[in-house]
C-alpha atoms as a PDB file:
ATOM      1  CA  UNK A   1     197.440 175.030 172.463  1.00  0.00           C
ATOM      2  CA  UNK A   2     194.522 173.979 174.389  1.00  0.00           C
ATOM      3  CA  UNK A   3     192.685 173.612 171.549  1.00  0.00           C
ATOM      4  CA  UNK A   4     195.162 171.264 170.663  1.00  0.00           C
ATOM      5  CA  UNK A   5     195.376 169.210 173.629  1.00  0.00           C
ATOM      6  CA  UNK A   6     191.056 168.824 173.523  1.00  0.00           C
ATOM      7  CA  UNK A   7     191.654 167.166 170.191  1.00  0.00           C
ATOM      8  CA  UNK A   8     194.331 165.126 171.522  1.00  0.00           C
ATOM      9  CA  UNK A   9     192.442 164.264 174.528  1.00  0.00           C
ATOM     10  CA  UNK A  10     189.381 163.788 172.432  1.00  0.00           C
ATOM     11  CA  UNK A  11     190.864 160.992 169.599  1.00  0.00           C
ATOM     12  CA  UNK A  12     192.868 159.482 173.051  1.00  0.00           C
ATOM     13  CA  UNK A  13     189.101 158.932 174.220  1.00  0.00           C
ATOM     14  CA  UNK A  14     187.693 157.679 170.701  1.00  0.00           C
ATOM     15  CA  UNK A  15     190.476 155.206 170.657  1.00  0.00           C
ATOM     16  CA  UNK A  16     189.895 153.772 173.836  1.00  0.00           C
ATOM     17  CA  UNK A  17     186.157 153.348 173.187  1.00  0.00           C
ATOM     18  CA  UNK A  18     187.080 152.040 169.544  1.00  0.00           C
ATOM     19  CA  UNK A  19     189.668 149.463 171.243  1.00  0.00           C
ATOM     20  CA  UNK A  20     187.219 148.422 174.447  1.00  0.00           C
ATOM     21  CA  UNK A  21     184.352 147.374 170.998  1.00  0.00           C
ATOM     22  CA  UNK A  22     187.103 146.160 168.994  1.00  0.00           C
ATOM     23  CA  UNK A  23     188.266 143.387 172.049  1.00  0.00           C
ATOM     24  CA  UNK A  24     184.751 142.846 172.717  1.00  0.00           C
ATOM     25  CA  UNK A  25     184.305 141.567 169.293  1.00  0.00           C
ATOM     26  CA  UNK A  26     186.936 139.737 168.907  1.00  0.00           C
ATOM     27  CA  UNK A  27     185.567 137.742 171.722  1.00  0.00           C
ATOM     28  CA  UNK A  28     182.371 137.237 170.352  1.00  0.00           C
ATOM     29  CA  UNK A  29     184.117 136.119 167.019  1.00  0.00           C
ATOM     30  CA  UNK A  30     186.117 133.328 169.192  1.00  0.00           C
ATOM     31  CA  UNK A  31     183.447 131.903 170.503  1.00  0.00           C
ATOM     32  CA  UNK A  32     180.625 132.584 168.284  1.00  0.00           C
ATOM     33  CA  UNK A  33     182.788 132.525 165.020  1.00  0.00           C
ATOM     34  CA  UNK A  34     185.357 129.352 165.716  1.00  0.00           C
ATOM     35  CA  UNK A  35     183.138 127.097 167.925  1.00  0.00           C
ATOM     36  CA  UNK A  36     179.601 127.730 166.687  1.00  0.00           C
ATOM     37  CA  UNK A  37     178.639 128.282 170.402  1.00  0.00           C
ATOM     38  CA  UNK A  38     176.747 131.401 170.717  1.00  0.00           C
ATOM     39  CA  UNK A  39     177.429 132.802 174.075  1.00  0.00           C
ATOM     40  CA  UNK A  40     175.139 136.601 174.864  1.00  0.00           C
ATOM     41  CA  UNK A  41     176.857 136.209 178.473  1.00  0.00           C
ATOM     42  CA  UNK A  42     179.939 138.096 177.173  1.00  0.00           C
ATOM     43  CA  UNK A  43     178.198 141.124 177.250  1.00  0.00           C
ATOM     44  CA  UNK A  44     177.905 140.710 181.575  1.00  0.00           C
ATOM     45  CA  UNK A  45     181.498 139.308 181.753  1.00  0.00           C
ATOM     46  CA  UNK A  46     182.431 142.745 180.192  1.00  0.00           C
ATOM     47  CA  UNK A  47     179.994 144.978 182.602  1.00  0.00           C
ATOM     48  CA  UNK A  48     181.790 143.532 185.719  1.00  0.00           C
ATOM     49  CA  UNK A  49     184.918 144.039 183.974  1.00  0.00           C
ATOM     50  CA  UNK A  50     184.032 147.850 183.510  1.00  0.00           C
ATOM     51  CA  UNK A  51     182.697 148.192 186.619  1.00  0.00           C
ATOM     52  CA  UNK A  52     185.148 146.804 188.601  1.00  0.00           C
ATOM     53  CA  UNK A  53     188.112 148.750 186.372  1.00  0.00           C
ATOM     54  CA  UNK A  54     185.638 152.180 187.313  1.00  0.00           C
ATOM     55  CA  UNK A  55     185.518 151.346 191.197  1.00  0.00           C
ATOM     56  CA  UNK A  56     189.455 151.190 191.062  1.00  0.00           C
ATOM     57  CA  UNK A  57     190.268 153.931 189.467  1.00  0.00           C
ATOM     58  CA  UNK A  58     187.672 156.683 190.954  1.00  0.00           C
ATOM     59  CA  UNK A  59     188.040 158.963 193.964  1.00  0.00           C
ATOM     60  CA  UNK A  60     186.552 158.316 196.639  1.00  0.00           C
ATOM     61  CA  UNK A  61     182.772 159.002 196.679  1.00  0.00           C
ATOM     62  CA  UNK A  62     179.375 158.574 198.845  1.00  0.00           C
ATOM     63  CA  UNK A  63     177.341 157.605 195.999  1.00  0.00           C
ATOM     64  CA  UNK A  64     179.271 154.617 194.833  1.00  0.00           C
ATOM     65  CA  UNK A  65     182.038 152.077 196.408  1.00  0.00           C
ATOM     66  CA  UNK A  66     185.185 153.023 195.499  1.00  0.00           C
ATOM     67  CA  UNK A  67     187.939 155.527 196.495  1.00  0.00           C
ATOM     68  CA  UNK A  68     190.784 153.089 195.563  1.00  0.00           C
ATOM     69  CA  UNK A  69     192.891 155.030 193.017  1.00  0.00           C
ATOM     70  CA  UNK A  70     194.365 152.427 191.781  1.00  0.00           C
ATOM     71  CA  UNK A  71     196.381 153.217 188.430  1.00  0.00           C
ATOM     72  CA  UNK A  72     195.012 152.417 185.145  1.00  0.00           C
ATOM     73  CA  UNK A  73     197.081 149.033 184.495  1.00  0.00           C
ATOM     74  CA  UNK A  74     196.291 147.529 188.231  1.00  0.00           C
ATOM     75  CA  UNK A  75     192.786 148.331 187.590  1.00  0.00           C
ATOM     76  CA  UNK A  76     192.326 146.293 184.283  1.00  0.00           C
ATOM     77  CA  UNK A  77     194.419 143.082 185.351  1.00  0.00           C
ATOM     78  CA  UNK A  78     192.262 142.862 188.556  1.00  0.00           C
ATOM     79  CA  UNK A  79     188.911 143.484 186.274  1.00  0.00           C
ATOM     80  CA  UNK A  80     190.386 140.856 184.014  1.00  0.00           C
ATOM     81  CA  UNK A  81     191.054 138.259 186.722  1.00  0.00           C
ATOM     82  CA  UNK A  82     187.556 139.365 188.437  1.00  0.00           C
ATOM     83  CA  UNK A  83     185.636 138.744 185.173  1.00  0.00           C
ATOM     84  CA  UNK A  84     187.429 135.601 184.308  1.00  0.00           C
ATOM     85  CA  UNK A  85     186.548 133.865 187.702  1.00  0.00           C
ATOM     86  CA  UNK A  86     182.741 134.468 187.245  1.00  0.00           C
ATOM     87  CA  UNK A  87     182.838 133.418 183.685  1.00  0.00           C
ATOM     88  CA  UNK A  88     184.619 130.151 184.611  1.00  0.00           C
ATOM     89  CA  UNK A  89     181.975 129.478 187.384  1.00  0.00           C
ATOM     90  CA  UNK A  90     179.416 130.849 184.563  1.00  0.00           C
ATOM     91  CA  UNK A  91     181.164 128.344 182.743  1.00  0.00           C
ATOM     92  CA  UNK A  92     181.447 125.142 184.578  1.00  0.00           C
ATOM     93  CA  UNK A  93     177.452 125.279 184.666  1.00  0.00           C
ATOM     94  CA  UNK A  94     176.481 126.981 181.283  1.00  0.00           C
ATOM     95  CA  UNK A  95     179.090 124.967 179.257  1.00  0.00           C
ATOM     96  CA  UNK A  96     177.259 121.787 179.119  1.00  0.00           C
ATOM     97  CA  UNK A  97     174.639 123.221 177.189  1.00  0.00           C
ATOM     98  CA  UNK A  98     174.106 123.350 173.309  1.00  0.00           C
ATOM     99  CA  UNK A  99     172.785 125.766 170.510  1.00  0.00           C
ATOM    100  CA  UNK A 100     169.717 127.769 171.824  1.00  0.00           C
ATOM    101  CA  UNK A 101     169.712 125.996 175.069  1.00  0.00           C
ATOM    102  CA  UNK A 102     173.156 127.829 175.851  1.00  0.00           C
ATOM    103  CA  UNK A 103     172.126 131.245 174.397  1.00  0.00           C
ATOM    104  CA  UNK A 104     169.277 131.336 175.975  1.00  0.00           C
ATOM    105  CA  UNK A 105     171.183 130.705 179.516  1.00  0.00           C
ATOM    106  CA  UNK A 106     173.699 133.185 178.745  1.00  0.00           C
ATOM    107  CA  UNK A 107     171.354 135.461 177.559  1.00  0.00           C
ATOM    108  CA  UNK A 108     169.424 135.067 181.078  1.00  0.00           C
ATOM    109  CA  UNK A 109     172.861 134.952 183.056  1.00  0.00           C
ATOM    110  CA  UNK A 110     173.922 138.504 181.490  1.00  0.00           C
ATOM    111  CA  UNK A 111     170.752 139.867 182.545  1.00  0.00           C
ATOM    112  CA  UNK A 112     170.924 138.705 185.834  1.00  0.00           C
ATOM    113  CA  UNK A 113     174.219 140.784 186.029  1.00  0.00           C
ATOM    114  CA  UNK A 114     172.669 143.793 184.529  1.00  0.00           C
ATOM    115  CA  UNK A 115     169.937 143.898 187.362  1.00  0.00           C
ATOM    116  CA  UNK A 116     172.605 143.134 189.913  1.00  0.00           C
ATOM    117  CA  UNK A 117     175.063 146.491 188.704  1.00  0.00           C
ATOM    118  CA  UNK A 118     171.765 148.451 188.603  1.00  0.00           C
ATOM    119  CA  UNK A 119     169.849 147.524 191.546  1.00  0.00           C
ATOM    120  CA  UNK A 120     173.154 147.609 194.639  1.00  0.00           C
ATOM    121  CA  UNK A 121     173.163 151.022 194.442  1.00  0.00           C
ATOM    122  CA  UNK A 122     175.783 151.020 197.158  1.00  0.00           C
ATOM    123  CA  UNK A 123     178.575 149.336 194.776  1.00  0.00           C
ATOM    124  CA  UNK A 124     177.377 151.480 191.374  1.00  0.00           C
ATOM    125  CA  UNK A 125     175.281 154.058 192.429  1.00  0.00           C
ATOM    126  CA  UNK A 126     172.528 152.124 190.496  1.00  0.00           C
ATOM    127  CA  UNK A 127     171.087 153.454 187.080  1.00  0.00           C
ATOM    128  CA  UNK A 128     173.137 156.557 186.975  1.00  0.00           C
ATOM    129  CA  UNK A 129     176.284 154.410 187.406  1.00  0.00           C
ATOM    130  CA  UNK A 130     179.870 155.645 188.800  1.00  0.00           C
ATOM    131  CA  UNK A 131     180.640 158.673 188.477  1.00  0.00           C
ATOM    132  CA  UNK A 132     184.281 160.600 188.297  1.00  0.00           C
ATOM    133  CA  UNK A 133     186.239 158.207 186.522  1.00  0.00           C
ATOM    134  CA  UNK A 134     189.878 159.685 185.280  1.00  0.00           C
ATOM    135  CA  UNK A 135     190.154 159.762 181.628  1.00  0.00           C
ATOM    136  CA  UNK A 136     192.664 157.982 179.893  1.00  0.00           C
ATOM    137  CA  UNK A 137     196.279 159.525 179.790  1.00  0.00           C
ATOM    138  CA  UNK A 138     195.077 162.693 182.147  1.00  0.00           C
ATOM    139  CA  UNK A 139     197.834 162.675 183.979  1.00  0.00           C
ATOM    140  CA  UNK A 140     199.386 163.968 180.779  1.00  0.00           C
ATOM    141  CA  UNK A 141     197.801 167.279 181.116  1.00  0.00           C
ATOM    142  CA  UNK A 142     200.603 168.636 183.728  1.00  0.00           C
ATOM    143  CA  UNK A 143     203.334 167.216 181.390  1.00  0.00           C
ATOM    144  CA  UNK A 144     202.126 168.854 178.472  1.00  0.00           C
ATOM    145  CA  UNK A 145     201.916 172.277 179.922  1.00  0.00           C
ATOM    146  CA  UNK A 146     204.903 172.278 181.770  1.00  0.00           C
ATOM    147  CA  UNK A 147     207.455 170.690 178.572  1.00  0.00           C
ATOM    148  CA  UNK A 148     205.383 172.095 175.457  1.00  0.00           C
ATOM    149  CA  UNK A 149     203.705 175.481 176.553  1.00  0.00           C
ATOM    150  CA  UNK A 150     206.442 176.749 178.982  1.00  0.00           C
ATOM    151  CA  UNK A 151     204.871 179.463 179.549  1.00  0.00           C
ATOM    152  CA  UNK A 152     203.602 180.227 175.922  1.00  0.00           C
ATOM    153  CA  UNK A 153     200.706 182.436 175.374  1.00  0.00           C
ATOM    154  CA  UNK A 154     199.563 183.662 172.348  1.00  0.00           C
ATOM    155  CA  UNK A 155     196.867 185.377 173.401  1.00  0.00           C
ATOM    156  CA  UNK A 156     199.818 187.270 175.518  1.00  0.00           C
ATOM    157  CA  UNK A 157     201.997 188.139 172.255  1.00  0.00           C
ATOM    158  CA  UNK A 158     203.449 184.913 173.076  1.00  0.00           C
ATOM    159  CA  UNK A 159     206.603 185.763 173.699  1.00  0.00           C
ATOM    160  CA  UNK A 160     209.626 185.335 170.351  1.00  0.00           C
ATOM    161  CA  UNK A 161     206.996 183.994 168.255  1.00  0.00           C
ATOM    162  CA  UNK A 162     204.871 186.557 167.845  1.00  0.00           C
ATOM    163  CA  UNK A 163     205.943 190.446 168.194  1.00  0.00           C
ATOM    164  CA  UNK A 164     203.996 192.180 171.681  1.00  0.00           C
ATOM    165  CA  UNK A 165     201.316 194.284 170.053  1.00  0.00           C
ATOM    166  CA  UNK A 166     199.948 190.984 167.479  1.00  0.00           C
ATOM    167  CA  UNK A 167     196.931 190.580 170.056  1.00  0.00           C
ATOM    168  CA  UNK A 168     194.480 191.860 167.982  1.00  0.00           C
ATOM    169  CA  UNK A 169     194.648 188.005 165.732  1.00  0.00           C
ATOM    170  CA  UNK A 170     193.643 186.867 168.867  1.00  0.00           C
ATOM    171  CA  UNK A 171     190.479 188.908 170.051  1.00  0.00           C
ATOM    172  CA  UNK A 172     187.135 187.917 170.057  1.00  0.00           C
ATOM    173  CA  UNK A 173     185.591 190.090 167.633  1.00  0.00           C
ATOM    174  CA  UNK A 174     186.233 193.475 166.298  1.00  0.00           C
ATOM    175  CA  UNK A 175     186.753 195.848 168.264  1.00  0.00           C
ATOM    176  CA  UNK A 176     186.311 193.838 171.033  1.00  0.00           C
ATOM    177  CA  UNK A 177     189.193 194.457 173.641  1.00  0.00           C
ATOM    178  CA  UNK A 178     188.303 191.945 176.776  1.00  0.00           C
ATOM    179  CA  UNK A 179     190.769 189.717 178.020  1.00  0.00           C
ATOM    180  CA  UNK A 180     189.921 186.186 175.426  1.00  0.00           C
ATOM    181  CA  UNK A 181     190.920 184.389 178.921  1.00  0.00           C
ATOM    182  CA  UNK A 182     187.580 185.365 180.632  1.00  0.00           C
END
């Protein structure tokens, strides 16, 4: 079964990455695709967004600033409303420019973000960035065991399912008698 629950935890992980690109580029596509304004500052609006969602959600740490805890959902409203109100300021300067004049700001403004998360090494822990964040739907691990397992082992007989002396589909070799647990 924990086989299992890697594989769930492991597509849970590949759909969260796959859904984080998937909103990013339908962002891009808005502004890029309906108003012919190419805008390369989208990819900084999205790093404070991510860092700010990883500061409140981690444990508290000495590398990094953070500590808050903060459940999943709090985390990416306040990221959300964090990101908007520097891309509005962003905005009310970079807006007035046109074609390559405004990518090329954007482009500079997005750096200027990068360098910022990877230089205050007190807020990200710099280049090696913040560490410990919870995965997505972890909290499900204690669930699972305690409603699905209940107390099923196979490597144990496993109880009504499988008869006490069928350990031997469950070694790790023949003839190899160590507890598979160790």
């Amino acid at each position: 079964m924990d086989q299992f629950y890697g594989i769930f935890l492991y597509v849970i992980s590949l759909l969260t990455m796959g859904g984080i690109y998937a909103i990013l580029a339908l962002g891009l596509n808005i502004q890029w695709g309906f108003t012919g304004l190419f805008n390369a500052g989208i990819a900084g609006f999205f790093a404070i967004g991510a860092y700010v969602s990883a500061i409140l959600t981690t444990a508290p740490s000495a590398r990094h600033l953070g500590g808050f805890e903060v459940p999943y959902v709090v985390s990416f409203l306040v990221a959300m409303i964090v990101s908007g109100i520097i891309a509005w300021g962003v905005g009310k300067v970079c807006l007035k420019l046109r074609a390559d004049y405004l990518a090329i700001a954007t482009i500079g403004i997005a750096e200027i973000f990068r360098l910022i998360l990877k230089n205050e090494t007190w807020a990200t822990n710099g280049p090696r960035g913040v560490s410990m964040i919870p995965k997505a739907l972890q909290i499900l691990a204690g669930t699972l065991e305690s409603t699905c397992l209940s107390g099923f082992d196979p490597r144990d007989g496993g109880g009504d399912l499988f008869p006490a002396g069928n350990r031997a589909a469950f070694a790790l070799g023949p003839g190899d008698d160590r507890d598979p647990r160790e």
